[in-house]
N, C-alpha and C. Protein backbone atom coordinates (compact mmCIF):
# COMPACT_ATOMS: atom_id res chain seq x y z
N UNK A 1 9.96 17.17 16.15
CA UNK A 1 9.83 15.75 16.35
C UNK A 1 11.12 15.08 15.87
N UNK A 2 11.58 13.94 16.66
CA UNK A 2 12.97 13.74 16.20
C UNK A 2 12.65 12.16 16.33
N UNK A 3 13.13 11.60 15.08
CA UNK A 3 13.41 9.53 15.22
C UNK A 3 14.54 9.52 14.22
N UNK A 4 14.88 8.18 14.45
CA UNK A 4 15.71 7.58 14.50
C UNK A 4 16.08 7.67 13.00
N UNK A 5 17.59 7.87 11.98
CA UNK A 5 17.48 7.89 10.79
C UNK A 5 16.74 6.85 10.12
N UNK A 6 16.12 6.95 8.54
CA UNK A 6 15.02 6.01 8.67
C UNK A 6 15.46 4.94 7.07
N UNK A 7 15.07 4.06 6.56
CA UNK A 7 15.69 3.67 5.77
C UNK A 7 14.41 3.86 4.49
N UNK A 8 14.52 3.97 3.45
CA UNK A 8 13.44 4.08 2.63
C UNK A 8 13.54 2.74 1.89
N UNK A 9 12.13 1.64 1.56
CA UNK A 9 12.56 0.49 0.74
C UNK A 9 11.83 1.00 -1.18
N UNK A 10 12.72 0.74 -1.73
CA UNK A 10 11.47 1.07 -3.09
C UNK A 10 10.33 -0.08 -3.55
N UNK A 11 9.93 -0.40 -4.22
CA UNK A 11 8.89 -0.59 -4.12
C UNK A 11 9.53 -2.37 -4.88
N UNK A 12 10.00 -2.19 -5.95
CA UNK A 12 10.88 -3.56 -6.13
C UNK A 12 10.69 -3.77 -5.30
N UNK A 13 11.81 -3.19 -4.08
CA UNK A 13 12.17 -4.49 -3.01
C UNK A 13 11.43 -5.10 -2.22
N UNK A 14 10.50 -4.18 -1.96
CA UNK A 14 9.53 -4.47 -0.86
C UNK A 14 8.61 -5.89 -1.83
N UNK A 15 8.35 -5.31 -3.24
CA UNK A 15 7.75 -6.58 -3.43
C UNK A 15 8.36 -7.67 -3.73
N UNK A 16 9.79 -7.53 -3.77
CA UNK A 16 10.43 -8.86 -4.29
C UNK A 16 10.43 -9.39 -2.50
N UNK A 17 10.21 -8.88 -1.45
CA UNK A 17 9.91 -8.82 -0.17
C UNK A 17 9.11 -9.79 0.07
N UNK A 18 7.61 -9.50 -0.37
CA UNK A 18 6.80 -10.31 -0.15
C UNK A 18 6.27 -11.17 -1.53
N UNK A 19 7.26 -12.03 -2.43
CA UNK A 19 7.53 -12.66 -3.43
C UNK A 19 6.76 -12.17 -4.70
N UNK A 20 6.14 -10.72 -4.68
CA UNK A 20 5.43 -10.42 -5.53
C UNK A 20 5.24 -10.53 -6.74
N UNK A 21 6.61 -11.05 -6.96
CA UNK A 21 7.04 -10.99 -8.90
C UNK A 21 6.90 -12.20 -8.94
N UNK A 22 6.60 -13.41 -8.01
CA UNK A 22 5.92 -14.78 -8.65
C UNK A 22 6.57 -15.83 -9.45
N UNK A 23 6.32 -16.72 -8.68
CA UNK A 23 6.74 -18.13 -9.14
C UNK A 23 6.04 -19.10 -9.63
N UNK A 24 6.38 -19.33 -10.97
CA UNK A 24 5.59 -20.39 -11.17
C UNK A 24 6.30 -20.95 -12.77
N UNK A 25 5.67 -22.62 -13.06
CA UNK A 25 6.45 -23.12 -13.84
C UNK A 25 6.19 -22.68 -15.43
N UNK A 26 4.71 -21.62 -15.19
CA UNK A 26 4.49 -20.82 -16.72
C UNK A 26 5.02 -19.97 -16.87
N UNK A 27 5.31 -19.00 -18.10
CA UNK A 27 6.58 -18.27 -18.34
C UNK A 27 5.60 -16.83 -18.44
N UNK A 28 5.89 -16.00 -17.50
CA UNK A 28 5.05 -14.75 -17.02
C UNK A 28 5.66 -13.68 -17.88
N UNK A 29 5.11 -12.73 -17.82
CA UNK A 29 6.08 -11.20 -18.09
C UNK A 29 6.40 -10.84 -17.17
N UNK A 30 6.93 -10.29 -16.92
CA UNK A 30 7.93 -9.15 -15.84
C UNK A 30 7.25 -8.15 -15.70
N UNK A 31 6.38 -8.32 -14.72
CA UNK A 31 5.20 -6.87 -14.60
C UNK A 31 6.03 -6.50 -13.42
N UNK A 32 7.03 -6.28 -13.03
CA UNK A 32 7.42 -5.68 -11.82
C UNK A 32 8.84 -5.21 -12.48
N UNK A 33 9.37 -5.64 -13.81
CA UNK A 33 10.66 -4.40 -14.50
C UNK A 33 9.31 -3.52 -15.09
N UNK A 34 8.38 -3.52 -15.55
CA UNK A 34 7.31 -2.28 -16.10
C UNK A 34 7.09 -1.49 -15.07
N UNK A 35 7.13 -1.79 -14.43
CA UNK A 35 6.82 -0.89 -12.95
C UNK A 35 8.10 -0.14 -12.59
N UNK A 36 7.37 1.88 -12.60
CA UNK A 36 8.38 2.61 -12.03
C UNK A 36 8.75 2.42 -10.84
N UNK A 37 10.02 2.92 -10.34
CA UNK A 37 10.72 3.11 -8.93
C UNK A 37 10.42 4.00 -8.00
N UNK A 38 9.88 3.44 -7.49
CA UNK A 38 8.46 4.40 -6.16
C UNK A 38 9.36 4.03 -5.20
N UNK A 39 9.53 5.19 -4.04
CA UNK A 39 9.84 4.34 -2.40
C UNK A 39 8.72 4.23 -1.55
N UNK A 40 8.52 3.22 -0.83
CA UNK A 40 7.49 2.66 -0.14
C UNK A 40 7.89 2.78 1.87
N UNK A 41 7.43 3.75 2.47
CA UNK A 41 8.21 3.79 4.06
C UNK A 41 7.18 2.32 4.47
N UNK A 42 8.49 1.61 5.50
CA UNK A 42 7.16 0.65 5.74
C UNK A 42 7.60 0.30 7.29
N UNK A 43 6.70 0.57 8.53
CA UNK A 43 7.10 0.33 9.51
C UNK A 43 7.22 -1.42 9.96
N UNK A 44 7.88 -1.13 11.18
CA UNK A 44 8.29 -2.19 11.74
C UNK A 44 7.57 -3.62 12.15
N UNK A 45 6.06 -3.05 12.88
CA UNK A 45 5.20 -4.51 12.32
C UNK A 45 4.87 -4.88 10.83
N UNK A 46 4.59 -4.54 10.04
CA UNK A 46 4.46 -4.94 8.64
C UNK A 46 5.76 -5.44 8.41
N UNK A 47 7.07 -4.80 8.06
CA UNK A 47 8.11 -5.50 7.78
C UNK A 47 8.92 -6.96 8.80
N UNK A 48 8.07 -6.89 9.86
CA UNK A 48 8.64 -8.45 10.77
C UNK A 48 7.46 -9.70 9.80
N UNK A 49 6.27 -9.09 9.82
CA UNK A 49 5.39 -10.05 8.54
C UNK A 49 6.49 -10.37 7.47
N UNK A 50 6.84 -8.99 6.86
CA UNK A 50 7.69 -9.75 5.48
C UNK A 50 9.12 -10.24 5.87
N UNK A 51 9.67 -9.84 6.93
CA UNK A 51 10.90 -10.68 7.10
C UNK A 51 10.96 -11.62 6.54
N UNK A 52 9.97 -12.96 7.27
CA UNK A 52 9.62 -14.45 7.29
C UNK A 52 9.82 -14.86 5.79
N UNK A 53 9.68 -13.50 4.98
CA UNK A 53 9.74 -13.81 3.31
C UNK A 53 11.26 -13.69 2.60
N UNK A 54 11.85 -13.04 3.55
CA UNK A 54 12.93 -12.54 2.53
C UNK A 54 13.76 -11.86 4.01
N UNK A 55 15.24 -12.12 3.80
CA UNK A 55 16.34 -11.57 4.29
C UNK A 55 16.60 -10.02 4.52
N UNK A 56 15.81 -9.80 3.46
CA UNK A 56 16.22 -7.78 2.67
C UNK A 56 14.89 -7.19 3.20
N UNK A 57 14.59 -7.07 4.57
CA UNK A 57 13.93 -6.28 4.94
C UNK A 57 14.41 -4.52 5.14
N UNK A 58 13.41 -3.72 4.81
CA UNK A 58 14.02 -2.35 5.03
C UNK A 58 12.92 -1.63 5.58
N UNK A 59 13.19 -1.36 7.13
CA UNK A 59 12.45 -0.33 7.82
C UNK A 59 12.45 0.88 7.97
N UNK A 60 11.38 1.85 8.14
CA UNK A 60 11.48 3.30 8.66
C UNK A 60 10.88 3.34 10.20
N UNK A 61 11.31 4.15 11.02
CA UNK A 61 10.50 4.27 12.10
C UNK A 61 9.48 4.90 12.41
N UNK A 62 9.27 5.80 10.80
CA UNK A 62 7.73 7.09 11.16
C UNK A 62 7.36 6.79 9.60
N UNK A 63 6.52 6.07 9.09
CA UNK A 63 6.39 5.84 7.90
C UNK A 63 5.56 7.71 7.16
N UNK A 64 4.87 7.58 8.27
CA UNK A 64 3.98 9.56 8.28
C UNK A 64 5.23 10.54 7.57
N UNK A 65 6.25 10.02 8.94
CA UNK A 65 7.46 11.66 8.40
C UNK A 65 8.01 11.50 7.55
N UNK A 66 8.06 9.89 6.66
CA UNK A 66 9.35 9.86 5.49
C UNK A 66 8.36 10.33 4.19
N UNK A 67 7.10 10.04 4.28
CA UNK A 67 6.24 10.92 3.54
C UNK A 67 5.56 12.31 3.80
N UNK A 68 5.82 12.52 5.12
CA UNK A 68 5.98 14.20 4.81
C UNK A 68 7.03 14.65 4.23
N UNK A 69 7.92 14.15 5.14
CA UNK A 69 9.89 15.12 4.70
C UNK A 69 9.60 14.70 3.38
N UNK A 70 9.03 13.87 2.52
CA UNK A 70 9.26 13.36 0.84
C UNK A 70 10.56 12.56 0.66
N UNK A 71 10.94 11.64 1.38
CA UNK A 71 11.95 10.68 1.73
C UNK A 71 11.11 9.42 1.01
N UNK A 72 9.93 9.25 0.73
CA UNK A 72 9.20 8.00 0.68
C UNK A 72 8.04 9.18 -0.82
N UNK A 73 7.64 8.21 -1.27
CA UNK A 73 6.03 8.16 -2.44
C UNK A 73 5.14 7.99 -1.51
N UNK A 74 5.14 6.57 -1.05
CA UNK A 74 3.73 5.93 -0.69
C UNK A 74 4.40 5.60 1.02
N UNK A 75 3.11 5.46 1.86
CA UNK A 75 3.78 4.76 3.15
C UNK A 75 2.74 4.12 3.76
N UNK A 76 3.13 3.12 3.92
CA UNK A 76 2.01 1.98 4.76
C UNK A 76 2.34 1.76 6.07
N UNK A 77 1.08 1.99 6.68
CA UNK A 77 1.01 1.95 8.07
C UNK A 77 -0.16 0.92 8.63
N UNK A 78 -0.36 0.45 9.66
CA UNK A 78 -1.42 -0.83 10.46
C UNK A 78 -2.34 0.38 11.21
N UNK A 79 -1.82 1.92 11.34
CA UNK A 79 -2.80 2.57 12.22
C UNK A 79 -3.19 3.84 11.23
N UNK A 80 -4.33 4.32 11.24
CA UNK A 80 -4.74 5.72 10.43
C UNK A 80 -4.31 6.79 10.82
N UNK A 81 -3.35 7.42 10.63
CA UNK A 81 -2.66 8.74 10.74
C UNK A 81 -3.70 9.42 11.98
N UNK A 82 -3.12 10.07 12.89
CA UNK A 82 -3.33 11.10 13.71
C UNK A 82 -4.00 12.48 12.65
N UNK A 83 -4.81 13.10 14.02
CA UNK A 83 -5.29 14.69 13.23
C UNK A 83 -4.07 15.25 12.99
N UNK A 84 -3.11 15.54 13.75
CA UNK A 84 -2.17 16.26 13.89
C UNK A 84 -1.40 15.84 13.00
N UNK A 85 -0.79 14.60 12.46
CA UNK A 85 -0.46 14.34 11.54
C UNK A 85 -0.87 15.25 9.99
N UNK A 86 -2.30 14.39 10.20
CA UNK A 86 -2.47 15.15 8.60
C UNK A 86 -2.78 16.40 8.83
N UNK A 87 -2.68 17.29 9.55
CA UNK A 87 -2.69 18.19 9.44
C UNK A 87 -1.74 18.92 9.50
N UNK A 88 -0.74 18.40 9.68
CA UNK A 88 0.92 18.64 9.39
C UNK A 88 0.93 18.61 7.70
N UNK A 89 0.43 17.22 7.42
CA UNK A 89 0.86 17.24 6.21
C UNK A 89 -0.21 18.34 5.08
N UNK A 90 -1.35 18.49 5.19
CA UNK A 90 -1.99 19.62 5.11
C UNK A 90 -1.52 20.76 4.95
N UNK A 91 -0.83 21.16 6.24
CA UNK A 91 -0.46 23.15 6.17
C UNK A 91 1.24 22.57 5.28
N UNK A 92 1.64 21.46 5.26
CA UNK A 92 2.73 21.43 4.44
C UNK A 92 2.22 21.17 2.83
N UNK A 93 1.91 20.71 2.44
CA UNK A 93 1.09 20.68 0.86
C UNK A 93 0.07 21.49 0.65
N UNK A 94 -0.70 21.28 1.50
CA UNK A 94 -1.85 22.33 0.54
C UNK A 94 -3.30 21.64 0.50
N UNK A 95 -3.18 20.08 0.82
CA UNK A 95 -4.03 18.59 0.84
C UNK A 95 -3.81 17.64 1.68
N UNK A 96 -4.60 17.07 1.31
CA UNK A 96 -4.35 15.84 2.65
C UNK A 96 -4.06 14.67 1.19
N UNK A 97 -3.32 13.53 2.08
CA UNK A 97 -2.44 12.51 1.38
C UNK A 97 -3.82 11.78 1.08
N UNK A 98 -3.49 11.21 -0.08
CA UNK A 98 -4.46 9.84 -0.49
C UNK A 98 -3.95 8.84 0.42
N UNK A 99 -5.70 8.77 1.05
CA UNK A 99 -5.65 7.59 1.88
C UNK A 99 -6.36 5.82 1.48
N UNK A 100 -5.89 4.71 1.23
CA UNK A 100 -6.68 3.72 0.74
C UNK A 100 -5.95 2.64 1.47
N UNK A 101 -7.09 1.63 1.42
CA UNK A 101 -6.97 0.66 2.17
C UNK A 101 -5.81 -0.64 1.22
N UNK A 102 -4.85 -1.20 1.58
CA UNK A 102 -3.99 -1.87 0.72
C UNK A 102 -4.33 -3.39 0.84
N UNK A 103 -4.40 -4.06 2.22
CA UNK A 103 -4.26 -5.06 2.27
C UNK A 103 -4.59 -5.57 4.34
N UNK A 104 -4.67 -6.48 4.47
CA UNK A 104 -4.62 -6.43 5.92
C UNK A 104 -4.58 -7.62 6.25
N UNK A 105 -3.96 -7.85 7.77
CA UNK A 105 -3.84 -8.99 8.22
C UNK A 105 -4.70 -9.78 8.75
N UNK A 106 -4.68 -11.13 8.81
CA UNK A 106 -5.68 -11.17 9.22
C UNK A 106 -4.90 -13.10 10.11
N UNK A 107 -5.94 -13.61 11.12
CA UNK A 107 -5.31 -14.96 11.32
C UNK A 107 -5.47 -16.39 11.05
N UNK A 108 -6.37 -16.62 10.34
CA UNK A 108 -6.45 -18.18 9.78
C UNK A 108 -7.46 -17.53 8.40
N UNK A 109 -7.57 -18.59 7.50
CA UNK A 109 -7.74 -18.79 6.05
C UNK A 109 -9.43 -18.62 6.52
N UNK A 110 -10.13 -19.43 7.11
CA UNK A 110 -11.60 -18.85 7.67
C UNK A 110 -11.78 -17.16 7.68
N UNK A 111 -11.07 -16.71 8.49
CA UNK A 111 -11.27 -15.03 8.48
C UNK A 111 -10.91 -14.57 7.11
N UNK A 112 -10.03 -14.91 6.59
CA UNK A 112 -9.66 -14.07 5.22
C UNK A 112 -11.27 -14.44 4.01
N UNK A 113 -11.41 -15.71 4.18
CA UNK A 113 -12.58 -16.08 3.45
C UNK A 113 -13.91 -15.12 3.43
N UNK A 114 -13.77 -14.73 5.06
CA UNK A 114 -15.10 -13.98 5.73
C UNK A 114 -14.69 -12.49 5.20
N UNK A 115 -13.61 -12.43 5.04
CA UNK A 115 -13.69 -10.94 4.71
C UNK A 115 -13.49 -10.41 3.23
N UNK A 116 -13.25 -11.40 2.43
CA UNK A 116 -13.18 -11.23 0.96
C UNK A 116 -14.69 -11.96 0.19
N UNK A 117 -15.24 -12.61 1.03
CA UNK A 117 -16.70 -12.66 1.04
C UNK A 117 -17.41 -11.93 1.39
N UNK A 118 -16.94 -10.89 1.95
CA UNK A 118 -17.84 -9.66 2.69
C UNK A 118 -18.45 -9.96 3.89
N UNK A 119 -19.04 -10.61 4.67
CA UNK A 119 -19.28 -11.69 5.51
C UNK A 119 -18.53 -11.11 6.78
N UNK A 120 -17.02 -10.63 6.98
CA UNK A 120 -16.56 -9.76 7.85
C UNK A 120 -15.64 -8.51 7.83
N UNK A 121 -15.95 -7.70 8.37
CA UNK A 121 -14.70 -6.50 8.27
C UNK A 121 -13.44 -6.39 8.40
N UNK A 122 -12.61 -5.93 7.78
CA UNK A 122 -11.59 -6.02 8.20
C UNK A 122 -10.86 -5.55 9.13
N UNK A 123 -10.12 -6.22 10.30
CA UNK A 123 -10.17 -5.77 11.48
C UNK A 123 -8.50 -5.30 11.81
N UNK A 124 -8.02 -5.55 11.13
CA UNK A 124 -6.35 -5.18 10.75
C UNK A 124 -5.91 -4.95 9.43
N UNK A 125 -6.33 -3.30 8.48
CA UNK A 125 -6.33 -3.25 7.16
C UNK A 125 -4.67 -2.29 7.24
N UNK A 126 -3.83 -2.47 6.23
CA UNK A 126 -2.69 -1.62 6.40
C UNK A 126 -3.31 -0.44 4.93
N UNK A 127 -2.44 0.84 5.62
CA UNK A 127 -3.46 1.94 4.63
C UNK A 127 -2.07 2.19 4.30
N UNK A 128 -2.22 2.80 2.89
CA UNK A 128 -1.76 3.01 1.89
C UNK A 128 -1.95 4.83 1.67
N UNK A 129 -0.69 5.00 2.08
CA UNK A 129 -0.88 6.73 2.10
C UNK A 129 -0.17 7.62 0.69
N UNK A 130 -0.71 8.42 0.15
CA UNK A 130 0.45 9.15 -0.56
C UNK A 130 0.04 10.34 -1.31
N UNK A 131 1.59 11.33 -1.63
CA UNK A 131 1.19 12.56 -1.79
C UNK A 131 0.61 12.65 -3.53
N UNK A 132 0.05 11.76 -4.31
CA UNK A 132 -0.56 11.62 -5.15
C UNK A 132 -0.59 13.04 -5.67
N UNK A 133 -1.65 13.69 -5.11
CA UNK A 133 -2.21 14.73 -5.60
C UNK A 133 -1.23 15.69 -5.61
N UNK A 134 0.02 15.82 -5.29
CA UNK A 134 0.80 17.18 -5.26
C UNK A 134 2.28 16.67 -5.78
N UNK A 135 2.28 15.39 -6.27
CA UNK A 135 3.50 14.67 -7.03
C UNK A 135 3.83 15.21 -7.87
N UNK A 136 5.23 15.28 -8.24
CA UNK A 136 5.46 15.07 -9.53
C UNK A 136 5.77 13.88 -10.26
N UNK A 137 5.78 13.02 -9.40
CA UNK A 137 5.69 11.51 -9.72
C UNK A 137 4.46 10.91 -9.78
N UNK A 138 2.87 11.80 -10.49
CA UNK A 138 1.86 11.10 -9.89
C UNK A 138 1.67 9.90 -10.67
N UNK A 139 1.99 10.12 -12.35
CA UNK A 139 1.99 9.39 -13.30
C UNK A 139 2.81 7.85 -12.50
N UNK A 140 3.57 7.97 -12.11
CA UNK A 140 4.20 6.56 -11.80
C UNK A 140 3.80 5.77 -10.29
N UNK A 141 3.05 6.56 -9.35
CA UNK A 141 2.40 6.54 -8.34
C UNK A 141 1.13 5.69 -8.91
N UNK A 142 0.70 6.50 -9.88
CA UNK A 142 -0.47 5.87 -10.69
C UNK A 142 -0.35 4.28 -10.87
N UNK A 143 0.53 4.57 -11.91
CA UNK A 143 1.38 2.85 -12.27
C UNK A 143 1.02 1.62 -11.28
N UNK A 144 1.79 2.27 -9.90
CA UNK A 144 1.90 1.60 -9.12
C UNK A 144 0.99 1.05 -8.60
N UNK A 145 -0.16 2.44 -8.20
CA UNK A 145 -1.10 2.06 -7.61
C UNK A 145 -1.84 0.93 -8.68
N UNK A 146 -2.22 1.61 -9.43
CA UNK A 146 -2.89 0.36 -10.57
C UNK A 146 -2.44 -1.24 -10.16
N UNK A 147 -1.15 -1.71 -10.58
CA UNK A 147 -0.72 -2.82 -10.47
C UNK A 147 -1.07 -3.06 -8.80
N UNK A 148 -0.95 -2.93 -7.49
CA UNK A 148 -1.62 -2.64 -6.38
C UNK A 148 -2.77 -3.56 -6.05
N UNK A 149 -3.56 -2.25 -7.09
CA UNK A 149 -4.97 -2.90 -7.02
C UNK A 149 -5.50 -3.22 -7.88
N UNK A 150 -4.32 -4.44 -8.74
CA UNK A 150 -5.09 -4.95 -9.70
C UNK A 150 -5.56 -6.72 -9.39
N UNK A 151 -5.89 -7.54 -10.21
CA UNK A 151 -6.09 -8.81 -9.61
C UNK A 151 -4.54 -9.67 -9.35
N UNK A 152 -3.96 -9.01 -10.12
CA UNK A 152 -2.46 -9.81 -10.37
C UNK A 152 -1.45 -9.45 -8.75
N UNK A 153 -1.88 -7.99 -8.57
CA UNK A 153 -0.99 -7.50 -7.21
C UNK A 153 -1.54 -8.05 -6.41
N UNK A 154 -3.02 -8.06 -6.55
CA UNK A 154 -3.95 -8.49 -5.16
C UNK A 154 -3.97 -10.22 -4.42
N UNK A 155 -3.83 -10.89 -5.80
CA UNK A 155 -3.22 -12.49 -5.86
C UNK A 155 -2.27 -12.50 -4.94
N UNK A 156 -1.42 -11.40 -5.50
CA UNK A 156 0.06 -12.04 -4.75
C UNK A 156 0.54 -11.61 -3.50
N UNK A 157 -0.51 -10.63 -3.01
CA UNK A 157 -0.67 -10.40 -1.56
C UNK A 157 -1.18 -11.44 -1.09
N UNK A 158 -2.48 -11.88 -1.38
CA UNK A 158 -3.09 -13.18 -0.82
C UNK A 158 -2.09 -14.51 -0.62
N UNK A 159 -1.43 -14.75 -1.76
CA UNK A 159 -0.40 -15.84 -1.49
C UNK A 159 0.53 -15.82 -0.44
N UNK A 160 0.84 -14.49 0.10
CA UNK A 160 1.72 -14.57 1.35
C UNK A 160 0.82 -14.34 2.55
N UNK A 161 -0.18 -14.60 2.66
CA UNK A 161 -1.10 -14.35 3.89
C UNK A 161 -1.50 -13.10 4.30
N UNK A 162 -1.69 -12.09 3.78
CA UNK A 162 -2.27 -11.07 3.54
C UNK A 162 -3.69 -11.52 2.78
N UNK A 163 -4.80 -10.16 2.87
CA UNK A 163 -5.90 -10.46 2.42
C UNK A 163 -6.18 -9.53 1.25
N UNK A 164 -6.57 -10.56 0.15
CA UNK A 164 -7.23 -9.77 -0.93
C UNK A 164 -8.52 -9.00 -0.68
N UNK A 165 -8.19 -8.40 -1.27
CA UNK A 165 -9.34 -7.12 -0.69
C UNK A 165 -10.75 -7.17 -1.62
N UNK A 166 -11.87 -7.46 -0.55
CA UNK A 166 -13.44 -7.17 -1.58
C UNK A 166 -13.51 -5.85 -2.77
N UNK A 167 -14.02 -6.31 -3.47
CA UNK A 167 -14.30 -5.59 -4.93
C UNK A 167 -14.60 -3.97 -4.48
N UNK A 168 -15.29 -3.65 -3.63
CA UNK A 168 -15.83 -2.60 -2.99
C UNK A 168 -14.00 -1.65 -2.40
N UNK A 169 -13.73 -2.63 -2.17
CA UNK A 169 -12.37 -1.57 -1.51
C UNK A 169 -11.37 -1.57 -2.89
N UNK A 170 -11.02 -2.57 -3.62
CA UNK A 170 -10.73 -1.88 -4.89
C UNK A 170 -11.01 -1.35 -5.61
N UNK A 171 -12.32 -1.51 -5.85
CA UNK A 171 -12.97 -0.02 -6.51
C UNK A 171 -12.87 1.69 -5.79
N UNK A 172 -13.01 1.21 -4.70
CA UNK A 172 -12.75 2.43 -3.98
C UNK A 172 -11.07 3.00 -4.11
N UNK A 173 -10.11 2.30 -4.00
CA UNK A 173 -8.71 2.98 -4.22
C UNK A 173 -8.52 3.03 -5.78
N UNK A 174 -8.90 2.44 -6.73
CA UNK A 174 -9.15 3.12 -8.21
C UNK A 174 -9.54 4.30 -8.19
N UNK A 175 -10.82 4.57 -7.47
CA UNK A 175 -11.30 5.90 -7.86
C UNK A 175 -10.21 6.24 -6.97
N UNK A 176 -9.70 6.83 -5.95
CA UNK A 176 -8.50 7.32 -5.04
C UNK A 176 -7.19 7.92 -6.37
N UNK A 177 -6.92 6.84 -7.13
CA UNK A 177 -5.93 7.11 -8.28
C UNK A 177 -6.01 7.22 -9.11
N UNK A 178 -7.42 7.21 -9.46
CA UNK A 178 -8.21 8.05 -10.64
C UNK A 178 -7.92 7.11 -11.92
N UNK A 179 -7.92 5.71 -11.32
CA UNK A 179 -7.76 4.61 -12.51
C UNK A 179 -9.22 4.15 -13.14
N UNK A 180 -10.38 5.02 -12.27
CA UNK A 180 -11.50 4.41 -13.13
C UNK A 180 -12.64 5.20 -12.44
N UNK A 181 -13.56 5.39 -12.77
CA UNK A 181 -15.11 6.40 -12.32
C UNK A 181 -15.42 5.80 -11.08
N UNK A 182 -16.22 6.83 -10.58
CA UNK A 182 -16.73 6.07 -8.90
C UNK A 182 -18.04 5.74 -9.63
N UNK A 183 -18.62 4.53 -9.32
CA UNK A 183 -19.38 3.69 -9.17
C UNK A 183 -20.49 3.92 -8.55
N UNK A 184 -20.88 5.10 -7.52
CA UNK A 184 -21.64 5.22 -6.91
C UNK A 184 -21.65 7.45 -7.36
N UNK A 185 -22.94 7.91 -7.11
CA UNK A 185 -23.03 9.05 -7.96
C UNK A 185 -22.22 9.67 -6.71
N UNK A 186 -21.09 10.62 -7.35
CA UNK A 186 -20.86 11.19 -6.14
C UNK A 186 -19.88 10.99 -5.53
N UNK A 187 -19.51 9.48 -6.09
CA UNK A 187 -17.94 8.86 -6.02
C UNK A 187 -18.23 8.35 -4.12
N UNK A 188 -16.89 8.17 -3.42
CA UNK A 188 -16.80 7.55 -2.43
C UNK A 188 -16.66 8.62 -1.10
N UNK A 189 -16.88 8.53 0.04
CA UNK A 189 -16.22 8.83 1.30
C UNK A 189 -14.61 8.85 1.20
């Protein structure tokens, strides 16, 4: 399979991307210098969303291959990996990538309401892929993910028009990064 050379963004940028590190006239900590240096592959519809935010956009064209080849940590995509995919990435690791739901688009403030009310599904979720389980970076993958899916990351997705995600799907990518017990016996799907 052959594309185009690909650019990797780290995870800073991407969130200083979509203003993640936050503005405001109270005097915050710097939860984004605590945060290790993860690269994040992020294709081309998601990054025309964050353009609109920031100048320093950085695309890949196969967000899948920069996290197979291990060019990328984490890679967010708008579509769920192919069989063939993960099963590439499979006979190449040994596992299949942690898959969790990050965030998703959605088009007026009504729908986002409906779907962080539970009320509707989400009908454009971007997934959040990574080789977690076979890292040697899992500890800082961890990190990441945590801050992610915490209320503070999840805020500041919502502020750029992205949707904060129901309690049910953050609980569900906690247990994914093993930031907290599954909730249900048996843990999740």
């Amino acid at each position: 399979m052959t594309f185009t050379p690909k650019l990797v963004v780290t995870l800073s940028v991407l969130v200083s991307l979509i203003g993640l590190a936050g503005c405001s006239s109270e005097p915050k900590k710097d939860t984004m210098a605590s945060l290790p240096k993860v690269s994040v592959a992020v294709p081309t519809d998601q990054a025309d969303k964050l353009q609109q935010l920031n100048d320093m956009v950085v695309v890949v064209d196969s967000p899948s291959q920069a996290l197979l080849n291990g060019d990328a940590q984490f890679a967010i995509s708008g579509e769920k990996w192919s069989d063939s995919t993960m099963g590439e990435f499979l006979l190449r690791y040994g596992h299949r990538p942690v898959m969790t739901i990050i965030t998703a688009q959605v088009n007026n403030q009504a729908e986002r309401d409906a779907v962080v009310d539970g009320r509707m599904t989400l009908k454009r979720p971007w997934y959040l892929y990574s080789n977690f389980k076979g890292s040697a970076e899992a500890e800082s993958l961890q990190q990441v993910a945590a801050w992610l899916y915490s209320e503070e990351g999840q805020e500041k997705l919502a502020e750029h028009g992205l949707v904060r995600l129901p309690e049910p799907l953050l609980n569900r990518g906690r247990v994914k990064y093993n930031l907290q017990d599954p909730l249900y016996k048996g843990g999740y799907r």
